[in-house]
Each structure stands twice: as structure tokens, then as C-alpha cells.
PDB file of N, CA and C in Angstrom:
ATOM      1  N   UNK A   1       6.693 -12.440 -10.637  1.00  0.00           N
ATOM      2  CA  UNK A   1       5.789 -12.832  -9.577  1.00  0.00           C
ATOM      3  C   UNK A   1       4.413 -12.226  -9.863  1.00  0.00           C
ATOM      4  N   UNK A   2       3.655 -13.316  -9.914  1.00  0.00           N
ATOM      5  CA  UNK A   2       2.149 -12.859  -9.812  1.00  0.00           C
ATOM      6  C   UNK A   2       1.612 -12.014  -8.606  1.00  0.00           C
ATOM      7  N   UNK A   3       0.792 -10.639  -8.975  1.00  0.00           N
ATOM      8  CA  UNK A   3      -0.367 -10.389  -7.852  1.00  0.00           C
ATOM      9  C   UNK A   3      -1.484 -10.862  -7.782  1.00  0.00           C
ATOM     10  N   UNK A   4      -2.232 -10.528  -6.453  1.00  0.00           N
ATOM     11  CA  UNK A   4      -3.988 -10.925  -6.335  1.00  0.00           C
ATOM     12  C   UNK A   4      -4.547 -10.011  -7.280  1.00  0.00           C
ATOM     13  N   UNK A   5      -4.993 -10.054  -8.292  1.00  0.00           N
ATOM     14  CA  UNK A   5      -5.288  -8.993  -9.202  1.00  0.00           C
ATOM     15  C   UNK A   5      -6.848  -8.743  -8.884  1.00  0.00           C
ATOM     16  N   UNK A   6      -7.312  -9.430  -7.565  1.00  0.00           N
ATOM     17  CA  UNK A   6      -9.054  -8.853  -7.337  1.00  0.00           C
ATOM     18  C   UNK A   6      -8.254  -7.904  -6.283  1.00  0.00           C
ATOM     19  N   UNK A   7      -7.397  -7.990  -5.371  1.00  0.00           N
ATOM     20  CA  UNK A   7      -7.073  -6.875  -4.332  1.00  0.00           C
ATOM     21  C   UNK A   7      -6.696  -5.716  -4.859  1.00  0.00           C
ATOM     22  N   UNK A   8      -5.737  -6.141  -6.042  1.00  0.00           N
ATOM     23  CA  UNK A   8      -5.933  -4.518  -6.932  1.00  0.00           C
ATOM     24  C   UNK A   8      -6.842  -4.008  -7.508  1.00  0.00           C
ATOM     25  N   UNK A   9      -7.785  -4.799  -7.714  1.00  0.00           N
ATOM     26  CA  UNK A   9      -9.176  -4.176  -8.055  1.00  0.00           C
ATOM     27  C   UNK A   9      -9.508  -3.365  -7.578  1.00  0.00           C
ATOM     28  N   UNK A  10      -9.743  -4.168  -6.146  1.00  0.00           N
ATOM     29  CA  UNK A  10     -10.814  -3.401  -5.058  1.00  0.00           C
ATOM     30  C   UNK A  10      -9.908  -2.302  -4.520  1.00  0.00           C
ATOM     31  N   UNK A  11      -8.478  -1.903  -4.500  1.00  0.00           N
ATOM     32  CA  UNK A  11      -7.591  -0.625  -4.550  1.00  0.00           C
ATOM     33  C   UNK A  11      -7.667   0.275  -5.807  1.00  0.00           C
ATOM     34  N   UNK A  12      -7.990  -0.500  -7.196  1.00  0.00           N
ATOM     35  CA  UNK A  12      -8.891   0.388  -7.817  1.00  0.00           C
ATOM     36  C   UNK A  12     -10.317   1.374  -7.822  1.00  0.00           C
ATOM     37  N   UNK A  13     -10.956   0.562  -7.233  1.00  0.00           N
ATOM     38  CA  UNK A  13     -12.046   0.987  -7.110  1.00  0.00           C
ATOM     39  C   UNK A  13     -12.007   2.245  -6.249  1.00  0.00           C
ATOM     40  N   UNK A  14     -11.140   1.792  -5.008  1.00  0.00           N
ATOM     41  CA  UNK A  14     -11.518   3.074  -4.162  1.00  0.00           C
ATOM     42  C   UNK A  14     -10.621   4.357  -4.112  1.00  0.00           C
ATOM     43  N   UNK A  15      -9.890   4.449  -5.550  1.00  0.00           N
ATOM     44  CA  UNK A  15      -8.793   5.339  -6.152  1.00  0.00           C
ATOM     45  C   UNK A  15      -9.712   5.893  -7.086  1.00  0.00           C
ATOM     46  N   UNK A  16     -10.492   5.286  -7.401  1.00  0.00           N
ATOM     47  CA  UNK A  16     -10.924   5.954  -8.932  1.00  0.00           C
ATOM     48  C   UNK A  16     -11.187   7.092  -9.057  1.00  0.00           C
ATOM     49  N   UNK A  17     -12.050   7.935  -8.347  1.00  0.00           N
ATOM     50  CA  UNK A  17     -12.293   9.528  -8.646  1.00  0.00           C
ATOM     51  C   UNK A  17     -11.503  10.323  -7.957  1.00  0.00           C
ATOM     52  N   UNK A  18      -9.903   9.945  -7.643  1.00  0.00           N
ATOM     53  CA  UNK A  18      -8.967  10.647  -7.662  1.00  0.00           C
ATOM     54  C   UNK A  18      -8.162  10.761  -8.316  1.00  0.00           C
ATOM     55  N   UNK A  19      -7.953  11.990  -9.430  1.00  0.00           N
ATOM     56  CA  UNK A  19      -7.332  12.390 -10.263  1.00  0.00           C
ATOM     57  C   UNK A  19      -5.571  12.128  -9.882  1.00  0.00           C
ATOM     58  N   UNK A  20      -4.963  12.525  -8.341  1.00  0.00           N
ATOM     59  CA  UNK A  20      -3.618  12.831  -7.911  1.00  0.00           C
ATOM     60  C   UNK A  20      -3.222  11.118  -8.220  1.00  0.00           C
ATOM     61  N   UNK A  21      -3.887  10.098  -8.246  1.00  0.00           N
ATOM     62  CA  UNK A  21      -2.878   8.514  -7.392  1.00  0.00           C
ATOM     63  C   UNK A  21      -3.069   8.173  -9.354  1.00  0.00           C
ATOM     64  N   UNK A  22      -2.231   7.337  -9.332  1.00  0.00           N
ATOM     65  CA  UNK A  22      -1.824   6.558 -10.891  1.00  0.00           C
ATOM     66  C   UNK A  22      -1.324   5.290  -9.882  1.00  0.00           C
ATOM     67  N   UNK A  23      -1.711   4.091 -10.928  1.00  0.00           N
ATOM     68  CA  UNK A  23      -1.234   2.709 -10.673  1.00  0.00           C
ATOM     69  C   UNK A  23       0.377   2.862 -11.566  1.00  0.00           C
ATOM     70  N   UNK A  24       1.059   2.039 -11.064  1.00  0.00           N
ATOM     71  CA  UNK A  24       2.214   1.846 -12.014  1.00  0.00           C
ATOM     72  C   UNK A  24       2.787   0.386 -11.426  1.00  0.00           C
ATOM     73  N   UNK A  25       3.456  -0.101 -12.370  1.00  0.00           N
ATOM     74  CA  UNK A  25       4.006  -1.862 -11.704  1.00  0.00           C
ATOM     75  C   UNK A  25       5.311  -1.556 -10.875  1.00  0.00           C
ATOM     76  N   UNK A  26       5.373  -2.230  -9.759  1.00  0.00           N
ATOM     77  CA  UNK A  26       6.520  -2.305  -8.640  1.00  0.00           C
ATOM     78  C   UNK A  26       6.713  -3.185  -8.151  1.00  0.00           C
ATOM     79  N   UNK A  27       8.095  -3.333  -7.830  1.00  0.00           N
ATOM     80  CA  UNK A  27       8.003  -4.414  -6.724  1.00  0.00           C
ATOM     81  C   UNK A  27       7.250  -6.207  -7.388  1.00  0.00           C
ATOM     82  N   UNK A  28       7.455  -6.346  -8.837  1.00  0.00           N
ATOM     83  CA  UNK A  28       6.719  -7.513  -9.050  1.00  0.00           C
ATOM     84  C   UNK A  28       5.316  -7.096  -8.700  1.00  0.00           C
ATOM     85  N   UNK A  29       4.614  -6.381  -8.756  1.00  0.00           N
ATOM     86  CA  UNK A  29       3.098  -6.053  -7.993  1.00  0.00           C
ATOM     87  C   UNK A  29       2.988  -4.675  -8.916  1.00  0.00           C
ATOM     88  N   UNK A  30       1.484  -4.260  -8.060  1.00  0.00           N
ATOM     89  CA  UNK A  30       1.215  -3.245  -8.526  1.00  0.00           C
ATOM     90  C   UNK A  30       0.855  -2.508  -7.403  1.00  0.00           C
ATOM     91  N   UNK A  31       1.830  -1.128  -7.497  1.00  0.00           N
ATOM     92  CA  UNK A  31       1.708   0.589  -7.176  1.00  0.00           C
ATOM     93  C   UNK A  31       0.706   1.363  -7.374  1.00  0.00           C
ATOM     94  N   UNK A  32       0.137   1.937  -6.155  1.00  0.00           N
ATOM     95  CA  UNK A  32      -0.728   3.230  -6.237  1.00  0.00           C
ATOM     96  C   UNK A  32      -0.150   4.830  -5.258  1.00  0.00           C
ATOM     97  N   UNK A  33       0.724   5.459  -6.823  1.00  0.00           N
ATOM     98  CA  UNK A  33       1.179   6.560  -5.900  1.00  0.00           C
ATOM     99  C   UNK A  33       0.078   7.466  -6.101  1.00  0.00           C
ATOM    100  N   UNK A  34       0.027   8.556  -4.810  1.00  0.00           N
ATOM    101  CA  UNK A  34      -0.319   9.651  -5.012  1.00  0.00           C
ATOM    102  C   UNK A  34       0.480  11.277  -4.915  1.00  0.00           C
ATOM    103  N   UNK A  35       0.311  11.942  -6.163  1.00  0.00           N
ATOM    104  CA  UNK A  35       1.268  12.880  -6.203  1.00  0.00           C
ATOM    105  C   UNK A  35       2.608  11.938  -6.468  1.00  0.00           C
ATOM    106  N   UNK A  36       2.988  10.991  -6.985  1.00  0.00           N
ATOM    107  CA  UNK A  36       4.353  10.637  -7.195  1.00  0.00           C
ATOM    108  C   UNK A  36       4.907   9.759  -6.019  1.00  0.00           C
ATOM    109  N   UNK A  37       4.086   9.478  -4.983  1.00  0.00           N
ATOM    110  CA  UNK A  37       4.672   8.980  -3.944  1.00  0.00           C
ATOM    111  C   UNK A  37       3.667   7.886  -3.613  1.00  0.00           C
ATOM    112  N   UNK A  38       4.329   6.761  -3.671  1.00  0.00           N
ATOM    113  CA  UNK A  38       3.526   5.005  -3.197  1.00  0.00           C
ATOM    114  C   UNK A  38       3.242   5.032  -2.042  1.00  0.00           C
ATOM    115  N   UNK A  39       2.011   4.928  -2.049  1.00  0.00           N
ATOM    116  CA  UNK A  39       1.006   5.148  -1.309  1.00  0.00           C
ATOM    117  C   UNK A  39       0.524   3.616  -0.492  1.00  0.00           C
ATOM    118  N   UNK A  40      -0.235   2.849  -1.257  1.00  0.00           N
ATOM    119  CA  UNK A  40      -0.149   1.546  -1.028  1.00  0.00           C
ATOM    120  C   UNK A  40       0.053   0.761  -2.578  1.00  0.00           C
ATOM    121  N   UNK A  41       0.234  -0.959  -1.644  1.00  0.00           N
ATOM    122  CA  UNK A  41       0.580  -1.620  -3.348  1.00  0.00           C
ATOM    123  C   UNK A  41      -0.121  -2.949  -2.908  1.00  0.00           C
ATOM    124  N   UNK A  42       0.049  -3.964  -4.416  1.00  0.00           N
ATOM    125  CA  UNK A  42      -0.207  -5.118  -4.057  1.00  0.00           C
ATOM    126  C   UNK A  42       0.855  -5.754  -4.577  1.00  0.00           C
ATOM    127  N   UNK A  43       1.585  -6.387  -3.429  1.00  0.00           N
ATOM    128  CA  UNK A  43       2.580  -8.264  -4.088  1.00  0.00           C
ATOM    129  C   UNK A  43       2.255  -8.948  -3.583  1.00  0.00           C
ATOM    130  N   UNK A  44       2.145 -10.192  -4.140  1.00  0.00           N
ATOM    131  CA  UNK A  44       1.709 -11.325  -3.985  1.00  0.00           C
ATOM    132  C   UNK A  44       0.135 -11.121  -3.574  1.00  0.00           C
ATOM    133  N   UNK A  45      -0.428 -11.514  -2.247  1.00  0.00           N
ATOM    134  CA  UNK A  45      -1.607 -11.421  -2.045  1.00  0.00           C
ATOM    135  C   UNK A  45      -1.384 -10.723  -0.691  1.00  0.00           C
ATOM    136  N   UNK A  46      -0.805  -9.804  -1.058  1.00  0.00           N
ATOM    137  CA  UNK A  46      -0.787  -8.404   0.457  1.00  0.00           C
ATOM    138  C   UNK A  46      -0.610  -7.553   0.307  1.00  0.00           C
ATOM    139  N   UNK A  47      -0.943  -6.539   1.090  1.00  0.00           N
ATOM    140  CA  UNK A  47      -1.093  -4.830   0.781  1.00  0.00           C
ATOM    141  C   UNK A  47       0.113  -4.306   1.468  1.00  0.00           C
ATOM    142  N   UNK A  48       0.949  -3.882   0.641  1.00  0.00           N
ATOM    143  CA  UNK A  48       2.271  -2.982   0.917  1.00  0.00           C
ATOM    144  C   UNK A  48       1.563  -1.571   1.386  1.00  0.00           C
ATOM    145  N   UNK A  49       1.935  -1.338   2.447  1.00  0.00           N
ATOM    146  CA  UNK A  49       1.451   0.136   2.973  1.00  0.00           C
ATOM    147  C   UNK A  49       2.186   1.002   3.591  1.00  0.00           C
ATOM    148  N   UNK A  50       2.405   2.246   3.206  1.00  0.00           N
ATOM    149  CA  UNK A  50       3.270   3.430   3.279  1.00  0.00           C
ATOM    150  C   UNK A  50       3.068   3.481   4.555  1.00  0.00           C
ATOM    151  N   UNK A  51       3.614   3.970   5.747  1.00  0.00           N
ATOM    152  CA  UNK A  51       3.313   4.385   6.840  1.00  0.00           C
ATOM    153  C   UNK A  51       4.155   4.154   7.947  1.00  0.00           C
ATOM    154  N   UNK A  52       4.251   4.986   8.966  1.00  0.00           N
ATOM    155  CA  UNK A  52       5.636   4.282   9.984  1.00  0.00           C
ATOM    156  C   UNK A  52       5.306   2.942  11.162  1.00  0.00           C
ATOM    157  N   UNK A  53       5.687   2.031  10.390  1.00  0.00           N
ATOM    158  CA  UNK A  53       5.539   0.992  11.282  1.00  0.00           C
ATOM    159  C   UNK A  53       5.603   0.850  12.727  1.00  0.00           C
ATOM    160  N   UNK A  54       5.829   1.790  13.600  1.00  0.00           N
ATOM    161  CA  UNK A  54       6.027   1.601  14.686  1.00  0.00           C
ATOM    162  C   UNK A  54       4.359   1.996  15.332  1.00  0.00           C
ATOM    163  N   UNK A  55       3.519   2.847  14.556  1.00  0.00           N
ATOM    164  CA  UNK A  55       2.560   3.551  14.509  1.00  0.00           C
ATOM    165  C   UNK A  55       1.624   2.121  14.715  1.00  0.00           C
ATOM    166  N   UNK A  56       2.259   0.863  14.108  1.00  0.00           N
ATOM    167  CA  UNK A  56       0.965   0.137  13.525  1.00  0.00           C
ATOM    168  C   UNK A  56       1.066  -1.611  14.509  1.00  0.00           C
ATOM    169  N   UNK A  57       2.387  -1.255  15.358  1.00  0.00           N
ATOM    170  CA  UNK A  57       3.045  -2.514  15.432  1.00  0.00           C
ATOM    171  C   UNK A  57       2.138  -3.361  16.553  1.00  0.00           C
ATOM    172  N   UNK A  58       2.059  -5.112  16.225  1.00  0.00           N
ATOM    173  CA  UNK A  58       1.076  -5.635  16.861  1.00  0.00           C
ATOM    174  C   UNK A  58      -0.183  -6.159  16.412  1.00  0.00           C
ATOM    175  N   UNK A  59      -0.299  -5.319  15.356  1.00  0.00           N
ATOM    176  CA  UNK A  59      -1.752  -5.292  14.697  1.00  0.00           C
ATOM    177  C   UNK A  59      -1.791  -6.772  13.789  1.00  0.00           C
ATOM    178  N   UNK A  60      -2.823  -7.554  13.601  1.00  0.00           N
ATOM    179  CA  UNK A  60      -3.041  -8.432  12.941  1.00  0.00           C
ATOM    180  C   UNK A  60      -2.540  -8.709  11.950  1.00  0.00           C
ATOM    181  N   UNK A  61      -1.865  -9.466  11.225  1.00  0.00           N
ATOM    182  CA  UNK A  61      -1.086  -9.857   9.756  1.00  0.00           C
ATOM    183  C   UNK A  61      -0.634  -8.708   9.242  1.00  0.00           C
ATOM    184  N   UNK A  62       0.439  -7.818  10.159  1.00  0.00           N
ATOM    185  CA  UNK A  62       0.956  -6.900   9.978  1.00  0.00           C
ATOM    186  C   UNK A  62       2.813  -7.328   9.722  1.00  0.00           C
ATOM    187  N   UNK A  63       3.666  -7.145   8.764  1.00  0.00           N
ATOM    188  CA  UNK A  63       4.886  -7.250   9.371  1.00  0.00           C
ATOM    189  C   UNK A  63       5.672  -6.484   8.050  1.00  0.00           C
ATOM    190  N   UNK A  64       7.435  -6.343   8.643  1.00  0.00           N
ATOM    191  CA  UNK A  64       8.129  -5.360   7.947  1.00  0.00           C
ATOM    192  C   UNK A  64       7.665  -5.908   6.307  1.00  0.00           C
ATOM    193  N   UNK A  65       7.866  -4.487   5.574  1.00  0.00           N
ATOM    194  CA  UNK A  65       8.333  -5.173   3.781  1.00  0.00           C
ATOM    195  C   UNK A  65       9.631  -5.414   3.610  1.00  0.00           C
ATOM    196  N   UNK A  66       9.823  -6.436   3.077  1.00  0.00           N
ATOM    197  CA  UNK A  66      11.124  -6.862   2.653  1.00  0.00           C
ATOM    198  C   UNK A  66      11.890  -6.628   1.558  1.00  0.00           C
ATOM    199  N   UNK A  67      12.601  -6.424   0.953  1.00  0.00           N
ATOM    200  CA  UNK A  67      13.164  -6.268  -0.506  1.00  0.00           C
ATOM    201  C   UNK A  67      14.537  -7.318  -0.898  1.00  0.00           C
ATOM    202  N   UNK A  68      14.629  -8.440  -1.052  1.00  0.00           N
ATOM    203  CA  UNK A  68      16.032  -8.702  -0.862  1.00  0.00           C
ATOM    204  C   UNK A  68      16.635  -8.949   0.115  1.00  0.00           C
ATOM    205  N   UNK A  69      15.718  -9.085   1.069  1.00  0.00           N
ATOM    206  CA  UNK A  69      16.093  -9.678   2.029  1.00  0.00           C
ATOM    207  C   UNK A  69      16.200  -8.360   3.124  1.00  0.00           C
ATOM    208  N   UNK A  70      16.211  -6.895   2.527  1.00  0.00           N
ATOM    209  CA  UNK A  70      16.592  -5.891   3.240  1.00  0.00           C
ATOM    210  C   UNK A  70      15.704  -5.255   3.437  1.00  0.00           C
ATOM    211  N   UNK A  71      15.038  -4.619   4.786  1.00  0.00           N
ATOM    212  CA  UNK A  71      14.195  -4.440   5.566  1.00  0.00           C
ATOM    213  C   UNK A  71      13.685  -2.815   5.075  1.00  0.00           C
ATOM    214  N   UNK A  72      12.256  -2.377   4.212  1.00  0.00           N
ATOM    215  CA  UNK A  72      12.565  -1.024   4.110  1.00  0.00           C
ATOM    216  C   UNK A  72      11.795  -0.094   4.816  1.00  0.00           C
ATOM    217  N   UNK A  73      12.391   0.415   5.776  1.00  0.00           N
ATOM    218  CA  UNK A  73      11.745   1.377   6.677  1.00  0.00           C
ATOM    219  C   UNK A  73      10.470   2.228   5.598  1.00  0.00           C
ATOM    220  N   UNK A  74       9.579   2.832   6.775  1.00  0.00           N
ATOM    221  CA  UNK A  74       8.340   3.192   6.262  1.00  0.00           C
ATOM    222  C   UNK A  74       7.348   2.579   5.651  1.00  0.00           C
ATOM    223  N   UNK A  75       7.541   1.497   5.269  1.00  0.00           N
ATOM    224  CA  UNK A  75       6.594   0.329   4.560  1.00  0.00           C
ATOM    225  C   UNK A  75       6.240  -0.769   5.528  1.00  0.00           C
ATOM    226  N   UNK A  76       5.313  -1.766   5.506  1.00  0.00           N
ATOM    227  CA  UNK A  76       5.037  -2.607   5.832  1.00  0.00           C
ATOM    228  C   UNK A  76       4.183  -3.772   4.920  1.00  0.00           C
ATOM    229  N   UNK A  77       3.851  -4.824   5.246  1.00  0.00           N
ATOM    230  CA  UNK A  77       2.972  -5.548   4.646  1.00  0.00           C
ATOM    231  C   UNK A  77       1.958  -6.049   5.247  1.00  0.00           C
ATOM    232  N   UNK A  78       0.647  -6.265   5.182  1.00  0.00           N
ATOM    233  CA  UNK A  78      -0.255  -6.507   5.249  1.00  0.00           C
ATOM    234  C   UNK A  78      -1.460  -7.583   4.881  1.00  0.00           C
ATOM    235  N   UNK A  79      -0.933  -9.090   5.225  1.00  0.00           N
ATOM    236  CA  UNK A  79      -1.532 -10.577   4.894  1.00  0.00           C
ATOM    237  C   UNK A  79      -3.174 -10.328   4.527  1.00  0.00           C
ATOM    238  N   UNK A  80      -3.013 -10.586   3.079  1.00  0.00           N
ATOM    239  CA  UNK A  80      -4.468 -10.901   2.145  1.00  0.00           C
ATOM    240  C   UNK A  80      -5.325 -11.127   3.259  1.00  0.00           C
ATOM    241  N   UNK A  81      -5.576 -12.280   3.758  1.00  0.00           N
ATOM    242  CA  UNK A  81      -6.492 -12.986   4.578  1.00  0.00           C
ATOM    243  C   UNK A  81      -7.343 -11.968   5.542  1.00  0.00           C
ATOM    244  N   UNK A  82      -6.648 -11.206   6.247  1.00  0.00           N
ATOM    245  CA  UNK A  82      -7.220 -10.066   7.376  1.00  0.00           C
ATOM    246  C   UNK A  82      -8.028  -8.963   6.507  1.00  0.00           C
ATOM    247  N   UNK A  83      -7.936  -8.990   4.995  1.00  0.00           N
ATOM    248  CA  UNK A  83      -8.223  -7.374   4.388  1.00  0.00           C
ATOM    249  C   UNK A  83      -9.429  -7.769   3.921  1.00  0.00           C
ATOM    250  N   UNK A  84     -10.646  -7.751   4.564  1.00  0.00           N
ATOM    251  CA  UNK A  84     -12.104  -7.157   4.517  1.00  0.00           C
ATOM    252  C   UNK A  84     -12.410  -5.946   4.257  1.00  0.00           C
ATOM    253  N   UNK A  85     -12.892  -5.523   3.743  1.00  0.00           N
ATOM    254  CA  UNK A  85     -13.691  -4.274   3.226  1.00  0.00           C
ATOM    255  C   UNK A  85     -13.141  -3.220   4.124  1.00  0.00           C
ATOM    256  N   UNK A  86     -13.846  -3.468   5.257  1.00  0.00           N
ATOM    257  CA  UNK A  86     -13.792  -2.493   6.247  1.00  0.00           C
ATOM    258  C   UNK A  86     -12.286  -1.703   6.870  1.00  0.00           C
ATOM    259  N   UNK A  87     -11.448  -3.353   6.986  1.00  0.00           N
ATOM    260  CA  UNK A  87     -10.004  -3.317   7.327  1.00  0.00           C
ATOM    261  C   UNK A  87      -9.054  -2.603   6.252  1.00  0.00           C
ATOM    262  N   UNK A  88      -9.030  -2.541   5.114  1.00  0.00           N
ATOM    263  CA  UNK A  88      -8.658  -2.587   3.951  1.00  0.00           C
ATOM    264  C   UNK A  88      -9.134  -0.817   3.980  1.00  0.00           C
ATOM    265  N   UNK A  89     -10.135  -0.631   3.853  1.00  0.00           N
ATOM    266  CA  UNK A  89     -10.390   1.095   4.037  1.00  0.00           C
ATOM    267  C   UNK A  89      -9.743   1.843   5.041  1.00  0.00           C
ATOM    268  N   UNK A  90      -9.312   0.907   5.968  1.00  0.00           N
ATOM    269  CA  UNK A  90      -9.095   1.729   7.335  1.00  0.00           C
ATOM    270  C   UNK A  90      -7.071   1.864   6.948  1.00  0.00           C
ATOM    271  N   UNK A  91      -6.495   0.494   5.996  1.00  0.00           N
ATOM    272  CA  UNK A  91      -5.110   0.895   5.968  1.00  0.00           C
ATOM    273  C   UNK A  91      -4.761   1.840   4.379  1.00  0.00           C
ATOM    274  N   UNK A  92      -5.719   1.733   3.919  1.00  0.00           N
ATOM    275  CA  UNK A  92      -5.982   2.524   2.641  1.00  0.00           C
ATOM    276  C   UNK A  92      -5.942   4.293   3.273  1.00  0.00           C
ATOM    277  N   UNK A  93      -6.987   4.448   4.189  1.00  0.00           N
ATOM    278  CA  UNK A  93      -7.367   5.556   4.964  1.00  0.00           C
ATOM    279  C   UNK A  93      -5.712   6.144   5.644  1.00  0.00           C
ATOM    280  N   UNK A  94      -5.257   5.400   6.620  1.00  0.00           N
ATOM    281  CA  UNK A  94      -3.798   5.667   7.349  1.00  0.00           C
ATOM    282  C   UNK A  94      -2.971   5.602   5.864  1.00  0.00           C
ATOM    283  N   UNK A  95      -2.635   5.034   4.998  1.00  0.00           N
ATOM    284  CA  UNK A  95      -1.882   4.897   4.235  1.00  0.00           C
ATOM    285  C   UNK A  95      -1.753   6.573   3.277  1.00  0.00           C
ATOM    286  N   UNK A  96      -3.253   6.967   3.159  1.00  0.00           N
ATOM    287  CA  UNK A  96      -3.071   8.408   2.185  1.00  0.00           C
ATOM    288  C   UNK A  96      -3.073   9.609   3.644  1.00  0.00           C
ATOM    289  N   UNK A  97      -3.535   9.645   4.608  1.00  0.00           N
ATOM    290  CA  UNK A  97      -3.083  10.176   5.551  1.00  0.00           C
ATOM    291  C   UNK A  97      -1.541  10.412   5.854  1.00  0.00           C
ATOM    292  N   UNK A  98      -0.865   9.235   6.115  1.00  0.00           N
ATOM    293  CA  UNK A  98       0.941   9.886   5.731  1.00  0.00           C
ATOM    294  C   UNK A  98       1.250  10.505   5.053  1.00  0.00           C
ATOM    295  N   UNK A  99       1.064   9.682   3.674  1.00  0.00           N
ATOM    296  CA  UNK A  99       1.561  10.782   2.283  1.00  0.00           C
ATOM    297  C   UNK A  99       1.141  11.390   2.064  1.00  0.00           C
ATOM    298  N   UNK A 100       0.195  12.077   2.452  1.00  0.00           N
ATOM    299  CA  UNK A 100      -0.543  13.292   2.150  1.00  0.00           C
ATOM    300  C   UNK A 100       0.674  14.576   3.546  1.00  0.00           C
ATOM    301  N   UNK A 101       1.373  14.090   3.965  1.00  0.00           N
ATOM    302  CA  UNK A 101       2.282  14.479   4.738  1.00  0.00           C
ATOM    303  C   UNK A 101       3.770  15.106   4.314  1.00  0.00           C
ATOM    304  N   UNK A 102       3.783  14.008   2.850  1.00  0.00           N
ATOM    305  CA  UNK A 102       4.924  14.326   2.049  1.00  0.00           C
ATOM    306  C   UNK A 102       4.877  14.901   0.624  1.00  0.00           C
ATOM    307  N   UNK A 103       5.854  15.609   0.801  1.00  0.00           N
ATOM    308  CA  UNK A 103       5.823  16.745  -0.791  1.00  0.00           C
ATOM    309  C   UNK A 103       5.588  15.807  -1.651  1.00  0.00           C
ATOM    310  N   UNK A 104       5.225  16.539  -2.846  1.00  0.00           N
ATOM    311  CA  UNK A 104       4.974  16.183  -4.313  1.00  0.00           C
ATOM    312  C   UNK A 104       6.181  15.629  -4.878  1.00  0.00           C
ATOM    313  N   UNK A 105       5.917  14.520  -5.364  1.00  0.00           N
ATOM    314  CA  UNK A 105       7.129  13.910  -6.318  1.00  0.00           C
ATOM    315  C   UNK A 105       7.137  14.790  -7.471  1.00  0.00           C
ATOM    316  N   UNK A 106       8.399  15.301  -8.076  1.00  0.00           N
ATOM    317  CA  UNK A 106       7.825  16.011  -9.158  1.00  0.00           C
ATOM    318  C   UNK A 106       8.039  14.890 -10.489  1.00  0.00           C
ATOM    319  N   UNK A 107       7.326  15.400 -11.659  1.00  0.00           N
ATOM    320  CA  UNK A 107       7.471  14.510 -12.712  1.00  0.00           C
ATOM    321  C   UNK A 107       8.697  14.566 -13.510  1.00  0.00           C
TER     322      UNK A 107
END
């Protein structure tokens, strides 16, 4: 499965002068952990975002991530269409705010 490879861009861009997050491929998409732990991602043309969904529920082109049909707590997804600059910083922002909550993956 193909990603939006400009949305990983622009999740590049605003990773770059942090040494802790590495991209790696997931999920058919592409992963940005920090410290070892996925942080946010891109599949298809939506932003997979770490965080407890109940925190977020309601919110615009928001809904569970799926895997197989099986529902995985702490994640959500986030419809291309809604992620403007501004919006996109703000689940980028909540997204390293959690994990910055959870220990270090070790290598």
C-alpha cells in the first residue's frame, strides 16, 4: 500500500532538528518514533497518532486505527483532508506530548 508521501514530508520537516525521532516503514506507511516509540505515522493519506483516544473523541476526521480488522487501543487515525498546517502541528504537538510520557524503547 502506497502513502501520501507529501504528508510525510511535511512530518519530516517538522522532525528534522530532532536528533531522538527516526522514520522507519510500518504499517504499509511510514513511522516516526521518538526514543523507540511511534509517535505519529502516515498510511494511506492519514496521520496515525499515538494518543488516548478518548482524550480526542468527536473531533473532526478523527476515528479508531485499525489493523486487520482489530481495533488498536492508543492510536487513532486522522483523514488527510482536515490536516492543514496548523491542525497537523497541533496533533503532531499532542502526539509527542504522550510519548514523551513513555519510557525509552531500548535498542
Amino acid at each position: 500500500m502506497a502513502y501520501d508521501e507529501a504528508l510525510a514530508e511535511r512530518l519530516r520537516e517538522r522532525f528534522a532538528d530532532d536528533p531522538a525521532v527516526t522514520a522507519k516503514k510500518m504499517f504499509g506507511g511510514l513511522a516516526f518514533l521518538t526514543n523507540g516509540n511511534m509517535t505519529v505515522g502516515v498510511h494511506a493519506d492519514e496521520l496515525i497518532v499515538r494518543i488516548d483516544p478518548a482524550s480526542v473523541a468527536g473531533r473532526p476526521g478523527v476515528r479508531p486505527f485499525e489493523v486487520g480488522g482489530r481495533s488498536m487501543p492508543g492510536w487513532i487515525l486522522v483523514a488527510g483532508e482536515v490536516l492543514d498546517d496548523p491542525v497537523l502541528d497541533e496533533w503532531v504537538a499532542l502526539a509527542r506530548a504522550h510519548v514523551a510520557t513513555l519510557p525509552p524503547k531500548k535498542k
